[in-house]
Protein backbone atom coordinates (compact mmCIF):
# COMPACT_ATOMS: atom_id res chain seq x y z
CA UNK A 1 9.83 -43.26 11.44
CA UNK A 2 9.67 -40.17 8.46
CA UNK A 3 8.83 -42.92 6.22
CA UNK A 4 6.07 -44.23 8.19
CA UNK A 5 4.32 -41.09 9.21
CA UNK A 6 4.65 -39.61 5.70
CA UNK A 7 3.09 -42.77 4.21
CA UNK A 8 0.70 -42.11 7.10
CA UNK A 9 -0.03 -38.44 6.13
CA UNK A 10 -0.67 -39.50 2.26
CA UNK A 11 -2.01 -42.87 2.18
CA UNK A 12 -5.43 -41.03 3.00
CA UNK A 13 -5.37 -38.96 -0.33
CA UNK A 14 -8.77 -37.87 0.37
CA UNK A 15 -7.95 -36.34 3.87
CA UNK A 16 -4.42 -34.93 2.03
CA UNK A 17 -5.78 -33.07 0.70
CA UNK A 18 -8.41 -31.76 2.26
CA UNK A 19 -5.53 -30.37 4.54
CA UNK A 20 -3.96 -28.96 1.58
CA UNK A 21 -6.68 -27.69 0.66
CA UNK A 22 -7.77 -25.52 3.45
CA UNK A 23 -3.96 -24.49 4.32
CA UNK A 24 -3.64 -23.52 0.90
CA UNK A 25 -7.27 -21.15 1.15
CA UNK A 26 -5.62 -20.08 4.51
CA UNK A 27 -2.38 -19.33 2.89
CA UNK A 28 -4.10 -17.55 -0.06
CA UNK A 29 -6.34 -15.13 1.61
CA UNK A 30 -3.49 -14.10 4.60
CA UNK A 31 -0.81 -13.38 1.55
CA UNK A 32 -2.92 -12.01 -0.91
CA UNK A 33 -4.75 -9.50 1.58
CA UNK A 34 -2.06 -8.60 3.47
CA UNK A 35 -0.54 -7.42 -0.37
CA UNK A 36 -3.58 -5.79 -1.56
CA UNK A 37 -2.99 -3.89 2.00
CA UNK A 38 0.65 -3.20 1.89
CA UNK A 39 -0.29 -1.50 -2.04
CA UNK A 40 -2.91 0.50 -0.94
CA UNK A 41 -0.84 1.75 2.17
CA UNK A 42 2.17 2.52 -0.33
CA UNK A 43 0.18 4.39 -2.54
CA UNK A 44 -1.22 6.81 0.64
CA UNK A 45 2.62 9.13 0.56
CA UNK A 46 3.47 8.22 -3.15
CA UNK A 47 3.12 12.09 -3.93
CA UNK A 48 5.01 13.25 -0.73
CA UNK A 49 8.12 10.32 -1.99
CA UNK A 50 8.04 11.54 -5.51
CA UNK A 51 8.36 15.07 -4.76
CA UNK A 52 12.13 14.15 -3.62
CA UNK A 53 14.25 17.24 -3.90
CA UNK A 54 13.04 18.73 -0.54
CA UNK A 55 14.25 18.00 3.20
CA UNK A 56 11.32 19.35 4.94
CA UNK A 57 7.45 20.41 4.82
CA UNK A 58 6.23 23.18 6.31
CA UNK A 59 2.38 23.59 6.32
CA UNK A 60 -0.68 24.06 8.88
CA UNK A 61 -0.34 22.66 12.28
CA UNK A 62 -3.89 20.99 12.38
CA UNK A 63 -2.66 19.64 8.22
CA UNK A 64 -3.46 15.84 8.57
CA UNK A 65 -2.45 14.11 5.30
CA UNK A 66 -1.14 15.67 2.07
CA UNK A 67 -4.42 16.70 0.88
CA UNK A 68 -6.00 17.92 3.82
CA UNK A 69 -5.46 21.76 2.11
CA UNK A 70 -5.20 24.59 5.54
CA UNK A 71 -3.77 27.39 3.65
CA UNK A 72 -0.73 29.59 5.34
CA UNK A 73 -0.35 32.98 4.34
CA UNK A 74 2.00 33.97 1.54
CA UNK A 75 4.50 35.70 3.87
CA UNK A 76 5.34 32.46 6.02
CA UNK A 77 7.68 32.16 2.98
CA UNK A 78 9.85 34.76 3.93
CA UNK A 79 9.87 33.95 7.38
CA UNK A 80 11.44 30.75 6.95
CA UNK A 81 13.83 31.56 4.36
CA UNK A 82 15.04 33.46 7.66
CA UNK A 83 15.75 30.53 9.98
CA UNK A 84 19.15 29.48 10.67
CA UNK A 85 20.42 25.83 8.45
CA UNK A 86 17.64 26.95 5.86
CA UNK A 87 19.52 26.66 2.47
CA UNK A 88 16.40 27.84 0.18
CA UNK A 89 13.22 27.35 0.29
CA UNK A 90 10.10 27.73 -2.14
CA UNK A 91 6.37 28.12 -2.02
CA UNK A 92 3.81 25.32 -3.06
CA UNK A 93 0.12 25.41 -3.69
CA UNK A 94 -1.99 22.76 -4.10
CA UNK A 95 -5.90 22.85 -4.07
CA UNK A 96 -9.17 21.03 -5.47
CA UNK A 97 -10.62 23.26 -8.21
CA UNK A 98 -13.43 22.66 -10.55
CA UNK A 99 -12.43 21.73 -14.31
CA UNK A 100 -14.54 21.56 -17.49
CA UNK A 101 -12.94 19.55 -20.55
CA UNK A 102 -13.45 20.65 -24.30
CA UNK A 103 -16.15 17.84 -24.72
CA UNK A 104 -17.98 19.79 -21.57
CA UNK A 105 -17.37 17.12 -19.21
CA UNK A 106 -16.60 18.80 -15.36
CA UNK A 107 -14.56 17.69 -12.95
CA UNK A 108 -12.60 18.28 -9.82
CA UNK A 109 -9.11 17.98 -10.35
CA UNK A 110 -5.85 18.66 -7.93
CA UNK A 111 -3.68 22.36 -9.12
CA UNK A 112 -0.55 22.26 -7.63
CA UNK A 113 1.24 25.62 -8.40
CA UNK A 114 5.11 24.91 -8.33
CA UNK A 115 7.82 28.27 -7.72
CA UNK A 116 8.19 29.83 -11.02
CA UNK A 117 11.75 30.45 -11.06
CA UNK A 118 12.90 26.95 -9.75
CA UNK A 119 9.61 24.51 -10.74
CA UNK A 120 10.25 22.77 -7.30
CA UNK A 121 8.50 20.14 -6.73
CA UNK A 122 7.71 18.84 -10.12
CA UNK A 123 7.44 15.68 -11.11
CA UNK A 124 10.64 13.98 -12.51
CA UNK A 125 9.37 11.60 -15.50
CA UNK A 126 8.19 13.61 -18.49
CA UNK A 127 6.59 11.50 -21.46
CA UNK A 128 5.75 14.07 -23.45
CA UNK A 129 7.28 17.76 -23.34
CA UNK A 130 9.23 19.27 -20.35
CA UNK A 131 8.76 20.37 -17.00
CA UNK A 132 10.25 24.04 -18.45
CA UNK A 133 7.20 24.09 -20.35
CA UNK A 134 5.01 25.19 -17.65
CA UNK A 135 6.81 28.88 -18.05
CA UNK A 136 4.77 29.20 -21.48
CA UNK A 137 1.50 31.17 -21.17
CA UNK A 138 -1.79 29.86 -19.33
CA UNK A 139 0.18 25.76 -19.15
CA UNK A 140 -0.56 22.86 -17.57
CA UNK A 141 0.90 19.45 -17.53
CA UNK A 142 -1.10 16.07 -16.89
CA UNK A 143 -0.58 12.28 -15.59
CA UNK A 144 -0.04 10.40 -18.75
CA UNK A 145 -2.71 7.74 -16.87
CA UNK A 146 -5.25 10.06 -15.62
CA UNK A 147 -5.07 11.68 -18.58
CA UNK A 148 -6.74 8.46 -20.21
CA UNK A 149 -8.75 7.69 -17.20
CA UNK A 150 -10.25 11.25 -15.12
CA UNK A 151 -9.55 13.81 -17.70
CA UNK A 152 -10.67 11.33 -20.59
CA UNK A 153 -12.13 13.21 -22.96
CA UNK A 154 -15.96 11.79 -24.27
CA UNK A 155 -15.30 12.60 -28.06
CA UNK A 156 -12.79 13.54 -30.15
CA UNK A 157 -12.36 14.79 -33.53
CA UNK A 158 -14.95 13.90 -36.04
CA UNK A 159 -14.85 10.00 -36.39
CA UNK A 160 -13.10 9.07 -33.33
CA UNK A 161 -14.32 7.75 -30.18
CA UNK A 162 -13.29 8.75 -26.92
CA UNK A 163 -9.37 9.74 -26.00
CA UNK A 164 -7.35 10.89 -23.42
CA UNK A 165 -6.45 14.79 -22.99
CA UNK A 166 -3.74 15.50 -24.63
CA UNK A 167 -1.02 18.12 -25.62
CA UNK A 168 -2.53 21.30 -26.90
CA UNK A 169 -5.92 20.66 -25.48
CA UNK A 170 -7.21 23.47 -23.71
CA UNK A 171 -9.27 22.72 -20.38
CA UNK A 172 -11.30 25.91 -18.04
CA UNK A 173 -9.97 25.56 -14.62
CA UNK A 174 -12.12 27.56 -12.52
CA UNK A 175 -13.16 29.62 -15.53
CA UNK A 176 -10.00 30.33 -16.44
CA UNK A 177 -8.52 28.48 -19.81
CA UNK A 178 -5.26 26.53 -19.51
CA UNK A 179 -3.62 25.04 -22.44
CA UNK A 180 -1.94 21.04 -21.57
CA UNK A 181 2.22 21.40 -22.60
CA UNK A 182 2.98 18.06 -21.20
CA UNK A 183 2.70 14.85 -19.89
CA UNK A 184 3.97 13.49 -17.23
CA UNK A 185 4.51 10.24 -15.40
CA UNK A 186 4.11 8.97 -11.63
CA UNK A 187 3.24 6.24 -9.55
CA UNK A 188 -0.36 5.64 -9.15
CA UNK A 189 -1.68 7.70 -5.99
CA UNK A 190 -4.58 6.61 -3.20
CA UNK A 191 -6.80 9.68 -3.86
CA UNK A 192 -8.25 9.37 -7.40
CA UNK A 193 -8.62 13.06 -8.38
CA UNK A 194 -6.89 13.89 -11.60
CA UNK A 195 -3.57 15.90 -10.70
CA UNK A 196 -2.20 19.13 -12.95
CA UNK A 197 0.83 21.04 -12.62
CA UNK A 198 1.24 24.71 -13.58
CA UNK A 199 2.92 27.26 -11.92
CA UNK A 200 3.13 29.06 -8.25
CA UNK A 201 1.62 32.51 -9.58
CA UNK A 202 -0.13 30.99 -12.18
CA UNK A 203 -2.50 28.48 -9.60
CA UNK A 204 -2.88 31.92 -7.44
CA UNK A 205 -4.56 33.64 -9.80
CA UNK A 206 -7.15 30.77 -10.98
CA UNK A 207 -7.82 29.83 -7.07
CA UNK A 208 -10.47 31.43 -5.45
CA UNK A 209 -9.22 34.64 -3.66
CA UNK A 210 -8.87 34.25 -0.07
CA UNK A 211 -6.51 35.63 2.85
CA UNK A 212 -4.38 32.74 3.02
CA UNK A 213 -3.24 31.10 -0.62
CA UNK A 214 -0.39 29.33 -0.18
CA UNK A 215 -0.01 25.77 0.83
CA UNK A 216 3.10 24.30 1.81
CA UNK A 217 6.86 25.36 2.15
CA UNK A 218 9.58 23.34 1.09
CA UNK A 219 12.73 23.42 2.34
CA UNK A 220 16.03 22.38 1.83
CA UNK A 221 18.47 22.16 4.42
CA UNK A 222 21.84 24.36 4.48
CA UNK A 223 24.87 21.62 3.78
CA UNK A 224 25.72 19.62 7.62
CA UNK A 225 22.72 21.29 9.17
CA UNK A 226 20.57 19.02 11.46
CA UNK A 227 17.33 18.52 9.97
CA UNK A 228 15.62 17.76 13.07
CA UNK A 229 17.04 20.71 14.35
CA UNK A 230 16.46 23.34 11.55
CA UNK A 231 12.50 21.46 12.41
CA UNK A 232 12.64 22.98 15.41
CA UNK A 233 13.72 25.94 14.86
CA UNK A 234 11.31 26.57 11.88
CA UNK A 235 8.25 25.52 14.29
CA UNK A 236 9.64 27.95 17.28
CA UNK A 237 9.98 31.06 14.83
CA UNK A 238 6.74 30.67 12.72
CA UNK A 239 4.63 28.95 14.98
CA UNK A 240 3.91 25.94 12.00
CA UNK A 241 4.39 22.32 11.35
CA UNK A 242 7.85 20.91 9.53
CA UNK A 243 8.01 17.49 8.87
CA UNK A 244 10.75 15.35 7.06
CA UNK A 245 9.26 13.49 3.75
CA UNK A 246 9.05 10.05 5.79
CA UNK A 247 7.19 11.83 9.11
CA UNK A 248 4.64 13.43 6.33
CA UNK A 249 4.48 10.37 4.78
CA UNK A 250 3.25 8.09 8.09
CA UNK A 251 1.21 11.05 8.86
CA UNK A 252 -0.80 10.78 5.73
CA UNK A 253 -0.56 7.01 5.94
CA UNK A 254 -1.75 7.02 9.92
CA UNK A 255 -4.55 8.85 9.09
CA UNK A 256 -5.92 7.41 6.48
CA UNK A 257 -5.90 3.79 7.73
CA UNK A 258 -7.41 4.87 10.86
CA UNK A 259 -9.99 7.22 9.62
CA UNK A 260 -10.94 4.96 6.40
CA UNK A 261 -11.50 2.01 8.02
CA UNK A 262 -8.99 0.14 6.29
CA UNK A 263 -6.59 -1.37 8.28
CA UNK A 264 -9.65 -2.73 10.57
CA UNK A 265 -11.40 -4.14 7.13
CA UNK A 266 -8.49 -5.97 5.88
CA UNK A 267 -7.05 -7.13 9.45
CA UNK A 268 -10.38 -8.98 9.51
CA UNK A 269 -9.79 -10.43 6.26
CA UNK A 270 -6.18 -11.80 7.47
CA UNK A 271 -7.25 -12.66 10.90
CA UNK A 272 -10.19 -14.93 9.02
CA UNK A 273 -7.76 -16.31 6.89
CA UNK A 274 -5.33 -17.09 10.19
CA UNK A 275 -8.60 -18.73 11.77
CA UNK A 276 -9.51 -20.72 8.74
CA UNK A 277 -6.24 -22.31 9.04
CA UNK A 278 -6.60 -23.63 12.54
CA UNK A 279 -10.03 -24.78 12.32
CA UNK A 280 -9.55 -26.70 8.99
CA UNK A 281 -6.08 -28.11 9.98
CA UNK A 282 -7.24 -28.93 13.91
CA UNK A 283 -10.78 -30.36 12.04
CA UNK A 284 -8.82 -32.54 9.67
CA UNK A 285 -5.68 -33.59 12.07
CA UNK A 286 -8.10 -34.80 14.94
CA UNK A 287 -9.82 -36.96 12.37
CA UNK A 288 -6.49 -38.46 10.84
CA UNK A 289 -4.99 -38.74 14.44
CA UNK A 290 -8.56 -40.51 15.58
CA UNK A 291 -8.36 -43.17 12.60
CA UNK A 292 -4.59 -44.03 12.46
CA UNK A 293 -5.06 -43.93 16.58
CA UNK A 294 -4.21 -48.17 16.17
CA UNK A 295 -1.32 -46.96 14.30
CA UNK A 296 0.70 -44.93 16.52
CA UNK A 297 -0.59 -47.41 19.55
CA UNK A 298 1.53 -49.85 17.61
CA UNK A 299 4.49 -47.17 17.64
CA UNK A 300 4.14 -47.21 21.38
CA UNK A 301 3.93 -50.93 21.86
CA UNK A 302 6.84 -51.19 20.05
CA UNK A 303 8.87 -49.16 22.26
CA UNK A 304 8.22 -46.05 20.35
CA UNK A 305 8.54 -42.70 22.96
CA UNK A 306 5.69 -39.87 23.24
CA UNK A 307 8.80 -37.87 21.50
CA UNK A 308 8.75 -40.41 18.21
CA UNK A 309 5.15 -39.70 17.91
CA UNK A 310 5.51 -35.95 18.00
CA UNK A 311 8.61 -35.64 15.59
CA UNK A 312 6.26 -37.58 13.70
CA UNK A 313 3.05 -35.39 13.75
CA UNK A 314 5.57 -32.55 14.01
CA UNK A 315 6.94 -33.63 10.36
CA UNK A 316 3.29 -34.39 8.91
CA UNK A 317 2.36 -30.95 9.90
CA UNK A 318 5.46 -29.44 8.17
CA UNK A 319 4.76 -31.29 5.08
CA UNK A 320 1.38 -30.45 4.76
CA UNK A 321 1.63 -27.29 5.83
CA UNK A 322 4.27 -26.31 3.48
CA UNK A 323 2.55 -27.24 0.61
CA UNK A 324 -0.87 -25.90 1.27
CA UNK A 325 1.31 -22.67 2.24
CA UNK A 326 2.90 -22.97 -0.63
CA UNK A 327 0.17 -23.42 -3.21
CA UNK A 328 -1.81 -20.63 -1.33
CA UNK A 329 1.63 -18.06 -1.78
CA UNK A 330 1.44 -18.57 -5.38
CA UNK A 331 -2.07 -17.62 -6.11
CA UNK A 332 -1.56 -14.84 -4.28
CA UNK A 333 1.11 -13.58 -6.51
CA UNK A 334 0.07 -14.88 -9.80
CA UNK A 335 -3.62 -13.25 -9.18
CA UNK A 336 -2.35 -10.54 -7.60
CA UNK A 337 -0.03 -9.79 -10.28
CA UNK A 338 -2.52 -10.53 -12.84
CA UNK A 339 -4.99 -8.16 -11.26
CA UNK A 340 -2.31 -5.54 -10.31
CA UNK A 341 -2.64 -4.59 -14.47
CA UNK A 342 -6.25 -3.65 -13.81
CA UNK A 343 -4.99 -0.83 -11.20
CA UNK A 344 -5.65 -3.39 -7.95
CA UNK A 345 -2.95 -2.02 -5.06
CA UNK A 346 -0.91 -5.04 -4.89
CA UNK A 347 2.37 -5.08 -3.38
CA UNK A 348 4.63 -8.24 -2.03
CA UNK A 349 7.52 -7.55 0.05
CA UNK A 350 9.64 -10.17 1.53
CA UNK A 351 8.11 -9.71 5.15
CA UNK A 352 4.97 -10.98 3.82
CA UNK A 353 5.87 -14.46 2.63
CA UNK A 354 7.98 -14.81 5.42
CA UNK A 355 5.25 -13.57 8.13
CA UNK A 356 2.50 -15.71 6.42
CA UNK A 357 4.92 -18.93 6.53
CA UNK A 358 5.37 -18.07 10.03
CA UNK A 359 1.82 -17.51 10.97
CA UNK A 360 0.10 -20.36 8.74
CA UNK A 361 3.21 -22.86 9.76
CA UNK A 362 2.65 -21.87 13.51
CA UNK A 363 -1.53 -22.82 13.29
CA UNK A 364 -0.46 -26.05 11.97
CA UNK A 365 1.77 -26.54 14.62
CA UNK A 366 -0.48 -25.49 17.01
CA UNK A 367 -3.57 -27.36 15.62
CA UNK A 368 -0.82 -30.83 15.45
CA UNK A 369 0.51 -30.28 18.85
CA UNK A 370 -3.50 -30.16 20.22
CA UNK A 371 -4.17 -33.38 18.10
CA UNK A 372 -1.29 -35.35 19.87
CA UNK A 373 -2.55 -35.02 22.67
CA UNK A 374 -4.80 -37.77 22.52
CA UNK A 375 -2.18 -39.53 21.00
CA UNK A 376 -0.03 -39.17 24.37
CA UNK A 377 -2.93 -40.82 26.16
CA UNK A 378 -2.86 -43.91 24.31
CA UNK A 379 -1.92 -46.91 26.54
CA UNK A 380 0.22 -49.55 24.12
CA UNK A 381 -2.44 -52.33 24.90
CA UNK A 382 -4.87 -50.37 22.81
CA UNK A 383 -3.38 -52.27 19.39
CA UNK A 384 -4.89 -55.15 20.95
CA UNK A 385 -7.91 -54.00 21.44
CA UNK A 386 -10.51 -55.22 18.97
């Protein structure tokens, strides 16, 4: 009976793949979304990951997501280098400051001011220079990328066009001249301001003067101490927020998905994709199930049980679903990937091949098993029928 109800399925080739078709589109856009989503999610706590030498942050208790700058005051330092399981701990600043380029172009770029004796906090892949560097007077480093990109520069020296900052350029942050010593490298971030590195005292002194300067805390945990514990204690003896790298991280990413708009905007786009699915598979089955109707009639009059015809429709469905699935899977992942090198968020994990399959598969299953139906109401006698 596999025979039969495959040479069932394709001896329509026009109605083959028609279902392929629309199981592939349905496959494509549930894949391929869900990616572009899991990327732009990723991207949301890439700074908070790659600032990896830390145990715990301690900002602001009303601090949403790793920009959302509340400054803390400069002695909340000191305080928490007090706390029992605290094995050091050093100051961070980070704030959105005005920049103007040697061509004249201005800008709003991210300072974060790292401790000058220990440069905590840095980023760990240097292209050009070292992270050491930022001890030399009035330096900076830059992201090798948004060096090319946000801190591009409009002209260069006579005869060239346009070119990315670069190592000795000088830029005014907040009217105050910094020379670039390095470049550095990182995963591409969410927010799309330019991000510079100098140091602790140095970002204090180009920032606008205000009570409360300093950002964030970080903290590393005394060898065999609790973290969740040395939390605790931190928040009951200064009266602030200290969250490990991955709470910080689903903070950020939390509050950005909910306040953006973006989970809502691309669960529409998956859900559509789910729906497009059913209706094109349930469209197309009830019309193959309607004109082979004589055919599976002749399955029952032959002694053929309501349980041959639905391992039957139960196969067809498999078949065509896995290769509309699977056709849809690999656009997704060759576009994605194609697009990906134009700076698109895309990002495939396992789960979401395996999730798709499952949720594409299941609205063919569901859109076959509501097609049979007919199918079980077939009395034999209908082959006869003219």
């Amino acid at each position: 009976m596999s025979f039969v109800a495959l040479r069932m399925l394709i001896g329509d080739r026009l109605k083959y793949l028609a279902l392929v078709a629309g199981l592939a589109f349905a496959g494509l856009l549930v894949t391929q979304q869900s990616s572009i989503f899991t990327g732009y999610a990723s991207r949301m706590g890439v700074w908070i990951r790659e600032t990896a030498e830390n145990d715990l942050w301690v900002m602001d208790p009303q601090v949403q997501y790793s920009d959302d700058i509340k400054p803390i005051t400069d002695t909340m330092l000191y305080r928490v280098r007090g706390v029992e399981g605290v094995r050091w701990a050093a100051p961070m600043y980070k704030g959105f400051l005005p920049a103007r380029l040697p061509d004249g172009t201005i800008t709003t770029v991210r300072v974060v001011g790292l401790d000058d004796a220990t440069l905590t906090g840095g980023p760990a892949r240097m292209v050009e220079g070292a992270l050491a560097d930022l001890r030399q007077d009035r330096a900076m480093i830059v992201h090798v990328r948004q060096a090319a990109d946000g801190l591009r520069l409009k002209s260069g020296m006579p005869g060239e066009g346009p070119r990315p900052l670069r190592v000795g350029d000088e830029v005014s942050i907040n009217d105050n001249s910094l020379r670039v010593t390095g470049v550095f490298d990182a995963s591409d971030e969410f927010f799309w301001d330019p991000v510079v590195y100098t140091t602790y005292s140095r970002a204090l002194s180009i920032a606008p003067r205000t009570r409360k300067l300093s950002t964030f805390v970080l903290v590393k945990t005394a060898e065999g101490a609790d973290v969740k514990d040395v939390a605790r204690r931190i928040e009951a003896s200064t009266g602030m927020r200290a969250m490990t790298p991955g709470q910080f991280d689903r903070l950020t990413m939390w509050f950005l998905l909910t306040r953006t708009g973006i989970l809502v905007n691309f669960g529409i786009t998956v859900a559509l994709g789910v729906v497009i699915g059913v209706l094109a598979s349930a469209q197309t089955f009830f019309s193959f199930i309607v004109e082979n109707t004589r055919h599976f009639a002749t399955i029952k009059a032959m002694g053929g049980s309501d349980w041959t015809i639905t391992r039957m429709i139960l196969l067809q469905v498999l078949v065509v679903g896995g290769v509309g699935y699977g056709i849809g899977l690999g656009l997704a992942a060759v576009t994605g990937q194609f697009f990906a090198g134009g700076g698109l968020a895309f990002r495939m994990p396992w789960q979401i091949p395996v999730l798709g399959a499952v949720s594409v598969l299941g609205c063919c299953m569901f859109a076959g098993m509501i097609s049979a139906f007919r199918v079980f109401r077939l009395q034999p006698a209908a082959v006869f029928k003219a």
